[in-house]
Protein backbone atom coordinates (compact mmCIF):
# COMPACT_ATOMS: atom_id res chain seq x y z
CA UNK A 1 68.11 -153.45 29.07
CA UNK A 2 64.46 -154.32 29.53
CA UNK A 3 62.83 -152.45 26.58
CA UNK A 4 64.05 -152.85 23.20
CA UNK A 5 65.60 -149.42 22.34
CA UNK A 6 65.07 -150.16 18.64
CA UNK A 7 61.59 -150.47 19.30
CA UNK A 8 61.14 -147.08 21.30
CA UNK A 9 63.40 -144.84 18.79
CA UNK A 10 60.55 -146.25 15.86
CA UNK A 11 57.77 -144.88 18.46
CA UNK A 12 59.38 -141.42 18.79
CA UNK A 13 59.83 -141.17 15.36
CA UNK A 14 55.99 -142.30 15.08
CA UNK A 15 54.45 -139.72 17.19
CA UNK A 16 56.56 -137.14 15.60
CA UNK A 17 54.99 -137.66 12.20
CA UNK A 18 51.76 -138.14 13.69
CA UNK A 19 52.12 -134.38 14.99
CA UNK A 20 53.70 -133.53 11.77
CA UNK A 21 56.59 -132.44 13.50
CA UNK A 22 58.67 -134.81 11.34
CA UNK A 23 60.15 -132.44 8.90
CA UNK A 24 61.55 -134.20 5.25
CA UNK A 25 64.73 -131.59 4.56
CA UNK A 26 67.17 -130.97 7.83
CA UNK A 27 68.40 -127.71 9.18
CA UNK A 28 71.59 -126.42 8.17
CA UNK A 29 74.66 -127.66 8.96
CA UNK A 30 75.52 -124.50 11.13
CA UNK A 31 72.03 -125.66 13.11
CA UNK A 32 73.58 -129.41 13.47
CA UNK A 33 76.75 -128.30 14.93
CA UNK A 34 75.48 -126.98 18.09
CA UNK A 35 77.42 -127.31 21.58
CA UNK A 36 74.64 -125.90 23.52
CA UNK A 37 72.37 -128.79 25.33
CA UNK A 38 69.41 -130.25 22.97
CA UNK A 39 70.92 -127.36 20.49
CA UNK A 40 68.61 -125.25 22.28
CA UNK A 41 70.18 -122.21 20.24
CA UNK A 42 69.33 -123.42 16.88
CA UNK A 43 66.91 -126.44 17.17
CA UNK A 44 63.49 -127.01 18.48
CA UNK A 45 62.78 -129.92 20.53
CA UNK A 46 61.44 -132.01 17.73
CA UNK A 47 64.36 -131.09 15.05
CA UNK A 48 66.85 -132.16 18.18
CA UNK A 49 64.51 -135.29 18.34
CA UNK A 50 64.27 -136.20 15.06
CA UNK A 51 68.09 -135.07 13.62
CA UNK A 52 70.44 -135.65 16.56
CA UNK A 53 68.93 -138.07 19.27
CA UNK A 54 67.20 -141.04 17.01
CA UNK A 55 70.43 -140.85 14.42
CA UNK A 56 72.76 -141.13 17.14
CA UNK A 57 71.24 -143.47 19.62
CA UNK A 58 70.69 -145.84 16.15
CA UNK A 59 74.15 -145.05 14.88
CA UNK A 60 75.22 -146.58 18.45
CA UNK A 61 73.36 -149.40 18.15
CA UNK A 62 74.26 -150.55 14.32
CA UNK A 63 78.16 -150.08 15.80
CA UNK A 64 77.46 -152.13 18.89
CA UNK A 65 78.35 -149.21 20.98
CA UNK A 66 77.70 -148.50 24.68
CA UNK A 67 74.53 -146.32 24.94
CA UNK A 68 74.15 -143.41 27.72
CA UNK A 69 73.25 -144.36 30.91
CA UNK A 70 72.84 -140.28 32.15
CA UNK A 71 70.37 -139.35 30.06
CA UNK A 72 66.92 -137.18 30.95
CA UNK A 73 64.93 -136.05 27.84
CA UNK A 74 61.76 -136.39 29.53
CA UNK A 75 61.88 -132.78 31.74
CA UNK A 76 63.10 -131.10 28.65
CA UNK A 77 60.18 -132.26 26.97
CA UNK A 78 57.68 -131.71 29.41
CA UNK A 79 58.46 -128.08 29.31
CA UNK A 80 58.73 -127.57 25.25
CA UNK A 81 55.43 -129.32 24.71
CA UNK A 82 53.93 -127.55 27.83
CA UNK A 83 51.20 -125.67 25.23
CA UNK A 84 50.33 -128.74 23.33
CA UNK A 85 50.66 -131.20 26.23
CA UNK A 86 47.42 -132.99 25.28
CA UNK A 87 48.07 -133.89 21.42
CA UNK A 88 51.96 -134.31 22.42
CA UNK A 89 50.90 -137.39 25.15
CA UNK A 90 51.93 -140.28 23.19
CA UNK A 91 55.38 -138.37 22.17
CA UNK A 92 56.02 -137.74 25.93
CA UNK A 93 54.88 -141.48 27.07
CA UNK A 94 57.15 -142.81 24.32
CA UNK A 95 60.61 -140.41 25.56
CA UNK A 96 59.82 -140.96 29.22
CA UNK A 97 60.00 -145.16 28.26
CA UNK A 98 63.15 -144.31 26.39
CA UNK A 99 64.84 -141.92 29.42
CA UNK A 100 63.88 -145.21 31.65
CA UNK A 101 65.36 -147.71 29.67
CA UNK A 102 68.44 -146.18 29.24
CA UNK A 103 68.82 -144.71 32.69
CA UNK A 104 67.47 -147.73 34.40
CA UNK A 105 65.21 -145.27 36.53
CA UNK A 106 61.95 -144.85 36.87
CA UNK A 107 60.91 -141.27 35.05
CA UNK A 108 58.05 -139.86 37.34
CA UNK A 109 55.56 -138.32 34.87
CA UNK A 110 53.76 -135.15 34.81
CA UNK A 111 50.07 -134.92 35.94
């Protein structure tokens, strides 16, 4: 993979606290145990972000394990940060580098 994944997971986890999005207790384990996409039913975007993706994706990596290869955050992104698109920039620049170097696809961006 051409972008070190390490490296991208630290700059999610940066913009998230720069938007104060980061939050210092997580939700409840009922919340966690979604089985609806990005636990859409119980988690915002940022909670998903910050207490399913980045401990899973590092989780992976500290076992050595394959990491997903299908993976589009970026759309689901655009659209929960549509209202604060502007101050949420360097959040979406930072998922749309992670969708691409895990997909090995280009992610087209929104104007």
């Amino acid at each position: 993979m051409s972008a070190d994944i390490p490296s991208l997971l630290t700059d999610i986890e940066r913009a998230l606290k720069a938007l104060g999005w980061w939050q210092t207790s997580p939700p409840s384990a009922a919340a966690l145990a979604s089985t609806q996409p990005f636990c859409l039913d119980t988690l915002s975007l940022p909670q998903w972000l910050q207490f399913i993706l980045l401990p899973r994706l590092r989780a992976m990596l500290a076992a050595g394990s394959p990491l997903p290869s299908r993976i589009a955050v970026y759309p689901m992104a655009v659209e929960s940060f549509r209202e604060v698109r502007e101050q949420a920039g360097a959040l979406l620049e930072a998922i749309a580098r992670l969708d691409e170097a895990l997909s090995g696809e280009p992610v087209v961006r929104e104007p």
